[in-house]
Structures are given as structure tokens and as C-alpha cells.
N, C-alpha and C. Protein backbone atom coordinates (compact mmCIF):
# COMPACT_ATOMS: atom_id res chain seq x y z
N UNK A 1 0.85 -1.17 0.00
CA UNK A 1 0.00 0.00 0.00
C UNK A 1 0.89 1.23 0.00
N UNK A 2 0.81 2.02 -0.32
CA UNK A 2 1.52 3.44 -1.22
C UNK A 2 0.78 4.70 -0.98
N UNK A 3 1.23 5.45 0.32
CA UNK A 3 0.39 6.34 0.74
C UNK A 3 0.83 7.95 -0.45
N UNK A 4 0.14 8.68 -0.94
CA UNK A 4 0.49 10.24 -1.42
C UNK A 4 1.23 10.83 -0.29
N UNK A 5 1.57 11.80 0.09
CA UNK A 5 1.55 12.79 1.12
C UNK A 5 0.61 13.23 1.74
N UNK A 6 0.09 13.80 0.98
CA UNK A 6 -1.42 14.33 1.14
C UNK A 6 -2.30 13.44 2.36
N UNK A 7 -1.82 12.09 2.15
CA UNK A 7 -2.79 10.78 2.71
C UNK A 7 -2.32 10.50 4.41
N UNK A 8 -0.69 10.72 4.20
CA UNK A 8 0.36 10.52 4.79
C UNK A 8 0.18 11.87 5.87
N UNK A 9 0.00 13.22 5.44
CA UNK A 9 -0.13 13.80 6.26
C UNK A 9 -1.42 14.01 7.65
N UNK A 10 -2.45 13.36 6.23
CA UNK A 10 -3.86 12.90 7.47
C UNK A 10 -4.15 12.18 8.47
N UNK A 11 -2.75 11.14 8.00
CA UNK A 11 -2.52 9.92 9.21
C UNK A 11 -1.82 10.70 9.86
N UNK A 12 -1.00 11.54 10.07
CA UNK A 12 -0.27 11.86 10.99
C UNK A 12 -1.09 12.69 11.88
N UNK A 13 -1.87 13.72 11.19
CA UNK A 13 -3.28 14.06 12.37
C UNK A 13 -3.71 13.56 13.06
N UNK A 14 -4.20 12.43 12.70
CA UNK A 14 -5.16 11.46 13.41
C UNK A 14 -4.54 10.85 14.56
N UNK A 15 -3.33 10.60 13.85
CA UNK A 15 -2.49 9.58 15.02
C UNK A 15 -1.73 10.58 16.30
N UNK A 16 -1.51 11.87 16.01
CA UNK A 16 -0.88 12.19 16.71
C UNK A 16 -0.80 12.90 17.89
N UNK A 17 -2.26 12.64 18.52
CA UNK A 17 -3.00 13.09 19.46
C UNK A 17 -2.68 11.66 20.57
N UNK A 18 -2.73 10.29 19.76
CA UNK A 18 -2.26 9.45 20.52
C UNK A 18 -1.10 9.01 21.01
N UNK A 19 -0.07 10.05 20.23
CA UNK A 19 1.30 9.75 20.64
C UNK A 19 1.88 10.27 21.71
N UNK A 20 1.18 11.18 22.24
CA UNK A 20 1.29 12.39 23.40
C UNK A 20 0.88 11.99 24.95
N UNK A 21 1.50 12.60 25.55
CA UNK A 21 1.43 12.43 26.69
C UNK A 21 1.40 13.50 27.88
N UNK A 22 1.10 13.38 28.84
CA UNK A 22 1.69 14.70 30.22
C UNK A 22 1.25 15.78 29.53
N UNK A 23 2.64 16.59 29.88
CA UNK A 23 2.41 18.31 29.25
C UNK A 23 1.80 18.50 27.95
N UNK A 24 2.33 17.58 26.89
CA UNK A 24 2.19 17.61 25.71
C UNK A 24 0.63 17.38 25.14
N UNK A 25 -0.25 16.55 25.80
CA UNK A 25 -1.13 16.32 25.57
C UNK A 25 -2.30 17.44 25.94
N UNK A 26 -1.42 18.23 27.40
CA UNK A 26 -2.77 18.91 27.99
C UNK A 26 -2.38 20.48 26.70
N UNK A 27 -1.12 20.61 26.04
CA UNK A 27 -0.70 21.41 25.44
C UNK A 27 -1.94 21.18 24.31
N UNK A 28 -2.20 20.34 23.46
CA UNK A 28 -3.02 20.19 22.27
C UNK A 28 -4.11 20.10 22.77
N UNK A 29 -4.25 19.92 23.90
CA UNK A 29 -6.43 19.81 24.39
C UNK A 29 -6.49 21.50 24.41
N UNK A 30 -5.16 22.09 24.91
CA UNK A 30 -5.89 23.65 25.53
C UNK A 30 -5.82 24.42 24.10
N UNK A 31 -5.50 24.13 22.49
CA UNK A 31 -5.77 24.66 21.45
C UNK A 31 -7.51 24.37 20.88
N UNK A 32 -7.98 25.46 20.55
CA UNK A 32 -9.07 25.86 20.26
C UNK A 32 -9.52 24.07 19.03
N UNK A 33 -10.81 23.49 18.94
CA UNK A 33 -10.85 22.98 17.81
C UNK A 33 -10.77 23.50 16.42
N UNK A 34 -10.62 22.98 15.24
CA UNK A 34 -10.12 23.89 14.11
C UNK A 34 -9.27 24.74 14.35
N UNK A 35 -8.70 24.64 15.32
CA UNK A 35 -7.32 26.04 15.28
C UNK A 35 -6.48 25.10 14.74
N UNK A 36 -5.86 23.75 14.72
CA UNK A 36 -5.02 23.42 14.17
C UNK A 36 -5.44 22.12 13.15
N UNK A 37 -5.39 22.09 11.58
CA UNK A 37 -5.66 21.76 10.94
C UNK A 37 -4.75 20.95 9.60
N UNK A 38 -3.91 21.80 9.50
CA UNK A 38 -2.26 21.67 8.66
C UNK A 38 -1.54 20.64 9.30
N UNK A 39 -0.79 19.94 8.72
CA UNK A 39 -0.31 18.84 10.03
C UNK A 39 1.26 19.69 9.51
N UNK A 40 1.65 20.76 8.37
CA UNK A 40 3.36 21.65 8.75
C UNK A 40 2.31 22.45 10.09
N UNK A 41 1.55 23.06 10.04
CA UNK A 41 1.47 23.56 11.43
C UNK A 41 1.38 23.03 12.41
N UNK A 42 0.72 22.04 12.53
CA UNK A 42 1.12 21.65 13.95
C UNK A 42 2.55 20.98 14.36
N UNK A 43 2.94 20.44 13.50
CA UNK A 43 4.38 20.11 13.71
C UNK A 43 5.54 21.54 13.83
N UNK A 44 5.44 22.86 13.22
CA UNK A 44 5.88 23.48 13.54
C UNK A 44 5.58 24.55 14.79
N UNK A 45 4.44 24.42 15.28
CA UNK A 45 4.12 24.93 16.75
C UNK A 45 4.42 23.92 18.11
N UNK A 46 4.41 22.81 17.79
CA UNK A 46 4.71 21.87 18.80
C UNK A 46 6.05 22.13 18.64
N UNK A 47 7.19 22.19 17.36
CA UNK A 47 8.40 21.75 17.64
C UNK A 47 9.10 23.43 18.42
N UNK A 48 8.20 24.31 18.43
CA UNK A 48 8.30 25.43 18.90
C UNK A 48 8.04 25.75 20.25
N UNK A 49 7.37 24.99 20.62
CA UNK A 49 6.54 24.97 22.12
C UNK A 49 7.88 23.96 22.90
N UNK A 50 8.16 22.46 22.76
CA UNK A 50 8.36 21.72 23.23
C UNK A 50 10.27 21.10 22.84
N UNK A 51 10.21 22.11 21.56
CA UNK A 51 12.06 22.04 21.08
C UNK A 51 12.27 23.26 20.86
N UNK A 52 12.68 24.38 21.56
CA UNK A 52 13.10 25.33 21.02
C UNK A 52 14.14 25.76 20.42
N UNK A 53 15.10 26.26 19.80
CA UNK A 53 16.43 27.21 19.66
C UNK A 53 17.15 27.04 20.53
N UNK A 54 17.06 27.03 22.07
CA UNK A 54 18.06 27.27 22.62
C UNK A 54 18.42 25.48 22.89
N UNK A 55 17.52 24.68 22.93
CA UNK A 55 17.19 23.19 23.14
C UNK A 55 17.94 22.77 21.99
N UNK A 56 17.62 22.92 21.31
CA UNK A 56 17.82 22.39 19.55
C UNK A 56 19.83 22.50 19.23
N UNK A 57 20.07 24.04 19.69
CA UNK A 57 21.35 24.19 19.77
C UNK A 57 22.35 23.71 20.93
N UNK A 58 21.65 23.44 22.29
CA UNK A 58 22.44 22.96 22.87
C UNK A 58 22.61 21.37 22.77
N UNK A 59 21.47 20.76 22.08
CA UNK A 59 21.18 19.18 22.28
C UNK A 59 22.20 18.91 21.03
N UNK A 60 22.24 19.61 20.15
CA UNK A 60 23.26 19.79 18.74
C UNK A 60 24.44 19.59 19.29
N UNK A 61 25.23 20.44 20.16
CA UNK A 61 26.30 20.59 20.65
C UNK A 61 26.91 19.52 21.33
N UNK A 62 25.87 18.72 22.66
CA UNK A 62 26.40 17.81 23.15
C UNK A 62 26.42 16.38 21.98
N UNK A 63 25.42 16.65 20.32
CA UNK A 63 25.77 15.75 19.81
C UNK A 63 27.02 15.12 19.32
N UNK A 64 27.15 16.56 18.65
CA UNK A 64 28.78 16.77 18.39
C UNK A 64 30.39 16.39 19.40
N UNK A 65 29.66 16.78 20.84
CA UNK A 65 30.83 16.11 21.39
C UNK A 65 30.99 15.26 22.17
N UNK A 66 29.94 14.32 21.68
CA UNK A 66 29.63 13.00 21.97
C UNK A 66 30.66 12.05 22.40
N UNK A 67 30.89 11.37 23.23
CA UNK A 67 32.08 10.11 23.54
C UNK A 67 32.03 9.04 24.17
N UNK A 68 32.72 8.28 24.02
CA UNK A 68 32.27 7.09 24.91
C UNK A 68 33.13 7.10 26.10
N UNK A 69 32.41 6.16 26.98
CA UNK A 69 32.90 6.86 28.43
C UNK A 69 33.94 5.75 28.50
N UNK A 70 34.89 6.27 29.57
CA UNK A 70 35.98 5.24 29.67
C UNK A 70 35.62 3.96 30.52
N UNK A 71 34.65 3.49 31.14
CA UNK A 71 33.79 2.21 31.45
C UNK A 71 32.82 1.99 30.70
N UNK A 72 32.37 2.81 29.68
CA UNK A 72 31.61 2.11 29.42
C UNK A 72 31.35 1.36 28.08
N UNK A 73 30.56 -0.11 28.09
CA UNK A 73 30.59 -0.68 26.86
C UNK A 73 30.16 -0.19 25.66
N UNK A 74 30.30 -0.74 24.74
CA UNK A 74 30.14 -0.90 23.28
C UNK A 74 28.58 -0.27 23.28
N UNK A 75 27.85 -1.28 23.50
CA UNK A 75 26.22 -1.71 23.39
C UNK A 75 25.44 -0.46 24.42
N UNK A 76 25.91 -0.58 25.59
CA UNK A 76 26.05 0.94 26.65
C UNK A 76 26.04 2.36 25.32
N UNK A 77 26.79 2.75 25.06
CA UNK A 77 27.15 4.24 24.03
C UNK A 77 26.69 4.11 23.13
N UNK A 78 26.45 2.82 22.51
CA UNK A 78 24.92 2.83 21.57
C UNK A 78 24.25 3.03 21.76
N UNK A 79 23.41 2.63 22.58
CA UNK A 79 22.28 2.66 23.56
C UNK A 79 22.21 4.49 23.82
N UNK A 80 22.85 5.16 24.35
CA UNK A 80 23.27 6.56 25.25
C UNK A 80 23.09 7.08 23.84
N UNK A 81 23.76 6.92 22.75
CA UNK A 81 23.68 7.85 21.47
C UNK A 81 22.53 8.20 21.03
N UNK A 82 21.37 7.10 20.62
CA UNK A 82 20.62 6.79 20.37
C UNK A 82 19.54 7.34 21.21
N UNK A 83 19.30 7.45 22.92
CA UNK A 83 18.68 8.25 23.39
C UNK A 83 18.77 9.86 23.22
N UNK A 84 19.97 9.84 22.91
CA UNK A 84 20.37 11.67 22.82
C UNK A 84 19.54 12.26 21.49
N UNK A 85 20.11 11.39 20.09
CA UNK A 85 19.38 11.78 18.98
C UNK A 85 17.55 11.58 18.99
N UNK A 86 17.05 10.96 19.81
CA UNK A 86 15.63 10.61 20.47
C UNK A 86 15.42 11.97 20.77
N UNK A 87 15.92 13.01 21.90
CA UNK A 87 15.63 13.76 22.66
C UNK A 87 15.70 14.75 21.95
N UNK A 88 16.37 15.07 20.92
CA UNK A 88 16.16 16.34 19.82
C UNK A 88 15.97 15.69 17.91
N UNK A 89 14.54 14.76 18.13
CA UNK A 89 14.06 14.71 16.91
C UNK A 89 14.30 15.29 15.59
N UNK A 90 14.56 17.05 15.80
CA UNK A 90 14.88 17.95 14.46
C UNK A 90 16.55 18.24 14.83
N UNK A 91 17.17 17.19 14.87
CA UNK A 91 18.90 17.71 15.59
C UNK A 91 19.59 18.24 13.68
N UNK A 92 18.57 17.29 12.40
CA UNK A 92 19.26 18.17 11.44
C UNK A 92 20.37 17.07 11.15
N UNK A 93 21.35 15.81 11.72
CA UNK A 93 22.02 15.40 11.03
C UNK A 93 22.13 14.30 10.84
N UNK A 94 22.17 14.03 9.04
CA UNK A 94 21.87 12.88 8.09
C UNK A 94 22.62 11.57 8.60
N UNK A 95 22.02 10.60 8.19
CA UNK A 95 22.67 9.17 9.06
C UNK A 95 24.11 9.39 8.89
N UNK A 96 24.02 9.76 7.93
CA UNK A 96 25.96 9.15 7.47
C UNK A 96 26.66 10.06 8.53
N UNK A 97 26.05 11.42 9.06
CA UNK A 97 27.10 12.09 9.64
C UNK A 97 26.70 11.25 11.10
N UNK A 98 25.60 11.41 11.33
CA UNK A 98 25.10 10.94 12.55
C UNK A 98 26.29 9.43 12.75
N UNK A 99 26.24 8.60 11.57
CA UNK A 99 27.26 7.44 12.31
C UNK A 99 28.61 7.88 12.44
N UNK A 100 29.31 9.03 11.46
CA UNK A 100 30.66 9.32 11.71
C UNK A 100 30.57 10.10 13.00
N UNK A 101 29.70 11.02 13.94
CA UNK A 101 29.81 11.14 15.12
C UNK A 101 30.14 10.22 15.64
N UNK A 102 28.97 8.36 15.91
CA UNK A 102 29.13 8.00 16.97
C UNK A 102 30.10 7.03 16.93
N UNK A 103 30.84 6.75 15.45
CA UNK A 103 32.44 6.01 15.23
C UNK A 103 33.36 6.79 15.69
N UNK A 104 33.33 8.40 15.36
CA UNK A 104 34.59 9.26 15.97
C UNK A 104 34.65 9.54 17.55
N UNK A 105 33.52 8.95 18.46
CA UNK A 105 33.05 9.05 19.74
C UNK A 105 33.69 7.70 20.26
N UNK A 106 34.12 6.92 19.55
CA UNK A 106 34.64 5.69 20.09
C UNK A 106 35.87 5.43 20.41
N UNK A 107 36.21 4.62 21.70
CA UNK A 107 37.38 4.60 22.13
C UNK A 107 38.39 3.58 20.71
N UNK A 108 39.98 3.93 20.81
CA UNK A 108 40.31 3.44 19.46
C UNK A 108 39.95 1.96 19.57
N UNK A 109 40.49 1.17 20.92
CA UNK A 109 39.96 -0.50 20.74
C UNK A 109 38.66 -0.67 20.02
N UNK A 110 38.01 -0.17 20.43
CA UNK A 110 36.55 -0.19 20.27
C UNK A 110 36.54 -0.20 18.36
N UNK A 111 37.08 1.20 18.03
CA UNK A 111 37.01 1.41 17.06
C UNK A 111 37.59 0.04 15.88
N UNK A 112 38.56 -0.31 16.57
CA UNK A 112 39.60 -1.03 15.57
C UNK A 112 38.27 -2.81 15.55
N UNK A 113 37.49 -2.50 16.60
CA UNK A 113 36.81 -4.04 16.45
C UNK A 113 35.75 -3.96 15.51
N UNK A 114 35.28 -2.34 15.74
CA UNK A 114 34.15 -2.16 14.37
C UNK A 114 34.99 -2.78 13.29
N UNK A 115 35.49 -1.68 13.03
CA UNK A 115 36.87 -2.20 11.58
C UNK A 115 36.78 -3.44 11.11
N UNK A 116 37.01 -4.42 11.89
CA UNK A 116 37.29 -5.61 11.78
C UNK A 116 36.26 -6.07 11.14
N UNK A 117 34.66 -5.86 12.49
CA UNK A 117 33.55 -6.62 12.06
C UNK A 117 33.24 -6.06 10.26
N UNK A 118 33.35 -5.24 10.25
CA UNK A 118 32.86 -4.43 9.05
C UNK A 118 33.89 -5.31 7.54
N UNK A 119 35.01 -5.44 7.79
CA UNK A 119 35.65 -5.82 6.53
C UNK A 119 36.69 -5.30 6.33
N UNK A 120 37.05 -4.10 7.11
CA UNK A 120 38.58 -3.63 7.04
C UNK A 120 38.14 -2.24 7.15
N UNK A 121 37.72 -1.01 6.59
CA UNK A 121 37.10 0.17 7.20
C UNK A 121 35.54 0.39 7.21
N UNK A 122 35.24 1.34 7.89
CA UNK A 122 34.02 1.46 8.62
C UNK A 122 33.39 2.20 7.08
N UNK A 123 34.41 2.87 6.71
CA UNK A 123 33.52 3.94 5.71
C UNK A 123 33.39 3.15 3.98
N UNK A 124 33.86 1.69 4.05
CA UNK A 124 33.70 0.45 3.01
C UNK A 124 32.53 0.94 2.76
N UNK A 125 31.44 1.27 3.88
CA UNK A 125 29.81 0.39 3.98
C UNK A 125 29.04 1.86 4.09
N UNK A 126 27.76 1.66 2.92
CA UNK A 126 27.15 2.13 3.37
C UNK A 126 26.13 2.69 4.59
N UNK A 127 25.66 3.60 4.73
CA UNK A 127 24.82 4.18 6.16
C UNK A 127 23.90 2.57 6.88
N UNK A 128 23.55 2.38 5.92
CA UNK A 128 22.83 1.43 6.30
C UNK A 128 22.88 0.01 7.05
N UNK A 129 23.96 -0.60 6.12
CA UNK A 129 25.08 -1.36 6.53
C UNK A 129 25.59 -0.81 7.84
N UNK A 130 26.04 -0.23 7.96
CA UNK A 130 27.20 0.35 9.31
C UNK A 130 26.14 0.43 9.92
N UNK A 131 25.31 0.52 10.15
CA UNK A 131 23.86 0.64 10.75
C UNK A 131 23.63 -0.92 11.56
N UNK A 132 23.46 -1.78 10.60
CA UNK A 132 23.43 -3.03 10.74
C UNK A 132 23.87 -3.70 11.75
N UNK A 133 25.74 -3.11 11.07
CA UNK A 133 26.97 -3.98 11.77
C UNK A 133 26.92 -3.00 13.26
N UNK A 134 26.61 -1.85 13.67
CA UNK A 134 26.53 -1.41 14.89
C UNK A 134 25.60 -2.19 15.67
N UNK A 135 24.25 -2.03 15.35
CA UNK A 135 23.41 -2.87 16.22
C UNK A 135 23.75 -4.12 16.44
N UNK A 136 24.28 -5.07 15.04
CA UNK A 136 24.60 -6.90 15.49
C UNK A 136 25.91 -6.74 16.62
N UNK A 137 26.70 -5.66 16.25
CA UNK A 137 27.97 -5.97 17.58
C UNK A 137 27.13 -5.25 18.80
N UNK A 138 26.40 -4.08 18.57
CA UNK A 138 25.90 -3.57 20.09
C UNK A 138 24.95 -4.95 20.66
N UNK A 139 24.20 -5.95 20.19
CA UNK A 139 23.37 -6.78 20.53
C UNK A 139 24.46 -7.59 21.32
N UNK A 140 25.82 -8.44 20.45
CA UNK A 140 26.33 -9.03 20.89
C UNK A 140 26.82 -9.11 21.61
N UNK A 141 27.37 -7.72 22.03
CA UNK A 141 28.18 -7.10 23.43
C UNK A 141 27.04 -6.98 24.41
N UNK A 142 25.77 -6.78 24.24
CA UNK A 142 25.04 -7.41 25.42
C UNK A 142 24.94 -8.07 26.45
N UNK A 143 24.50 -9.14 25.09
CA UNK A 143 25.00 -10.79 25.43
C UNK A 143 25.76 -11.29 25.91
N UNK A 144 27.41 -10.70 26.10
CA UNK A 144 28.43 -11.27 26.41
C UNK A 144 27.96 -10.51 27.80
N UNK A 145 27.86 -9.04 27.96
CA UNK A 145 27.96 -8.68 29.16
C UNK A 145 26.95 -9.73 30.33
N UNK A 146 25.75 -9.78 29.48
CA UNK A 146 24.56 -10.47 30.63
C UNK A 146 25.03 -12.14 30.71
N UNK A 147 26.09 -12.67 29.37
CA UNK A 147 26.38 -13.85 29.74
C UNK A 147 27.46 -14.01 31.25
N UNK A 148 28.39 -12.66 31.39
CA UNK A 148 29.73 -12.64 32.19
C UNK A 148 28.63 -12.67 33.57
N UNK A 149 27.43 -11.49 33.31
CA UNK A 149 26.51 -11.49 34.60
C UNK A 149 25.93 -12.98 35.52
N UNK A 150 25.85 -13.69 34.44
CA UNK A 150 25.04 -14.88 35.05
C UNK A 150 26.03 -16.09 35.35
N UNK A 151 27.35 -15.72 34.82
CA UNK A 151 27.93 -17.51 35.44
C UNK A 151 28.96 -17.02 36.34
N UNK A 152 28.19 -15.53 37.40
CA UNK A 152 29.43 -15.84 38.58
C UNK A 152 28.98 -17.34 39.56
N UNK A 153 29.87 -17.67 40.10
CA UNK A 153 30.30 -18.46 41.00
C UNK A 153 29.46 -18.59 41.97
N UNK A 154 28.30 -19.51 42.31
CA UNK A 154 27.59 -19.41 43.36
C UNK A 154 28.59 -19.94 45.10
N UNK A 155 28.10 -19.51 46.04
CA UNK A 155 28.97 -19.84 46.95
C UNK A 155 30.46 -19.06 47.37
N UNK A 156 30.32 -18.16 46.13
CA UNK A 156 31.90 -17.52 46.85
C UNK A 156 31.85 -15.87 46.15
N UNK A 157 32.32 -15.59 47.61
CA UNK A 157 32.23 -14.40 47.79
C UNK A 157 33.51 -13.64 47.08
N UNK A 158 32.97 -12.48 46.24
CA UNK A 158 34.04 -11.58 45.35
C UNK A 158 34.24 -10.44 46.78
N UNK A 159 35.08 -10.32 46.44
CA UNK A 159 36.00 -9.26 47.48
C UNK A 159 36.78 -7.80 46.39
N UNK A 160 36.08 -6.55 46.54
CA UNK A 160 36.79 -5.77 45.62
C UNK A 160 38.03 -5.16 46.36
N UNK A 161 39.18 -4.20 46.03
CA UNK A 161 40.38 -4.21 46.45
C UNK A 161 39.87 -3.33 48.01
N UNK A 162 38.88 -2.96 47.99
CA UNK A 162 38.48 -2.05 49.62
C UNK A 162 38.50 -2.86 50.29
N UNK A 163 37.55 -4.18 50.09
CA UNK A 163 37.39 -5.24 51.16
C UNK A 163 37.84 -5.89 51.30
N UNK A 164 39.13 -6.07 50.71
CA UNK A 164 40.30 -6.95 50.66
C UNK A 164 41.58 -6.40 51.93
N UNK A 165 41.75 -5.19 51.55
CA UNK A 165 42.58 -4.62 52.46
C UNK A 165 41.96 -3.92 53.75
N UNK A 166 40.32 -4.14 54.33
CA UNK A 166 39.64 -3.88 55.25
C UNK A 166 39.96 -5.68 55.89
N UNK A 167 40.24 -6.53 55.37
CA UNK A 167 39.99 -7.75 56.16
C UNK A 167 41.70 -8.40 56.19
């Protein structure tokens, strides 16, 4: 099925009263009926109300200097990236840059294992691809983490270096 725009924009009316929540919702009950009709207007008064300029530019900024933390995993800073670009919907940048952020945000190990998974460089592969190969290694690094989680040692007690030199 093959929506026009036109068709595409009516669904987005309809639907998008149900996508809302809290503030946002009591925000579209307290507009007049027929005051909003256009679905560029309402998308550009909501993204005005609820993303402003100063939001938009600062959420931009921390995109840009995005990094991965020095504990934390692979699948972790995927995860963290991915909420950030969530939180400013109109951030404005196209996948391809969006993945060279969150490859240039990576520690070099890290980096050199993309590499690997990928075929030898990251920028071989299209957006999409690199897309792919991020999520199958962020999944996998999961896995390994929740596998390391589940086969500690029942019966014996881990001691970290505090409680080692307290006893």
C-alpha cells in the first residue's frame, strides 16, 4: 500500500493526538478545535513549544561532542547515542554524519573491532550497513555482558580491592 503525502499527512493528524502524553497532551487539548488543521502547522508549533532554539542548539552541541565513556561498553554508548538523537528529533544530522559522530566518539579499541567486524574500514559500507553492523555488535556485546553477569560463581564471595585490604 503506497500512501500520497497528502494521505500521509492525514494519518499523521489522526495519530498524533495518541502519541502524546503529560504536558504535551494537555498542550493540544488547551488549542481551540479547528485552530489546528495543517499537520506543517502543527508540527511546527509543537516543535516550537516543546524544542526550542536554545534546546535544539544545545542538544546539537552535546551531539557533536559525543564520547564514549571510559567504562563504558560498546552496546552501553549505543544505547546513550541513540537516546540523545531521540531527545532532539529535528537535531538536522543525516545518518551518514550521525554514524561518523558515533564512530569518531569511540574509544580506538573499540574502534579497531568495528573495523574488523565491518571488513577492514568502517567507511567500506554504506549508512545502512554500518547501521546493521553497529546494532549486530551492540546486541552481541550485550550478550556477552549479561552472559559474564550470570555464570558468577555461586557460593563464593568476590572481594573488591576495599574489602580486601579492610579484612
Amino acid at each position: 500500500m503506497s500512501f500520497q503525502t497528502g494521505d500521509l499527512k492525514n494519518v499523521y493528524m489522526h495519530l498524533f493526538p495518541f502519541s502524546l502524553a503529560g504536558k504535551a497532551k494537555e498542550w493540544l487539548i488547551s488549542h481551540p478545535n479547528q485552530s489546528l488543521t495543517k499537520w506543517k502547522n502543527v508540527e511546527e508549533i509543537f516543535l516550537q513549544r516543546f524544542f526550542p532554539i536554545s534546546r535544539y542548539i544545545n542538544a546539537k552541541s552535546e551531539m557533536s561532542m559525543f564520547r564514549q565513556g571510559v567504562e563504558e561498553s560498546f552496546c552501553e554508548t549505543w544505547e546513550r547515542f541513540k537516546r540523545m538523537l531521540r531527545k532532539c528529533p529535528n537535531h538536522g544530522f543525516e545518518d551518514i554524519a550521525q554514524l561518523s559522530i558515533f564512530i569518531n566518539s569511540l574509544r580506538s579499541n573499540t574502534k579497531m573491532l568495528l573495523d574488523a567486524v565491518a571488513g577492514g574500514t568502517r567507511m567500506a559500507v554504506d549508512a545502512d550497513q554500518a547501521t546493521r553492523i553497529i546494532e549486530a555488535l551492540a546486541t552481541t556485546d550485550y550478550q556477552a555482558q549479561h552472559d559474564r553477569q550470570n555464570h558468577k560463581k555461586r557460593g563464593i564471595v568476590e572481594l573488591n580491592t576495599a574489602d580486601a585490604l579492610l579484612a
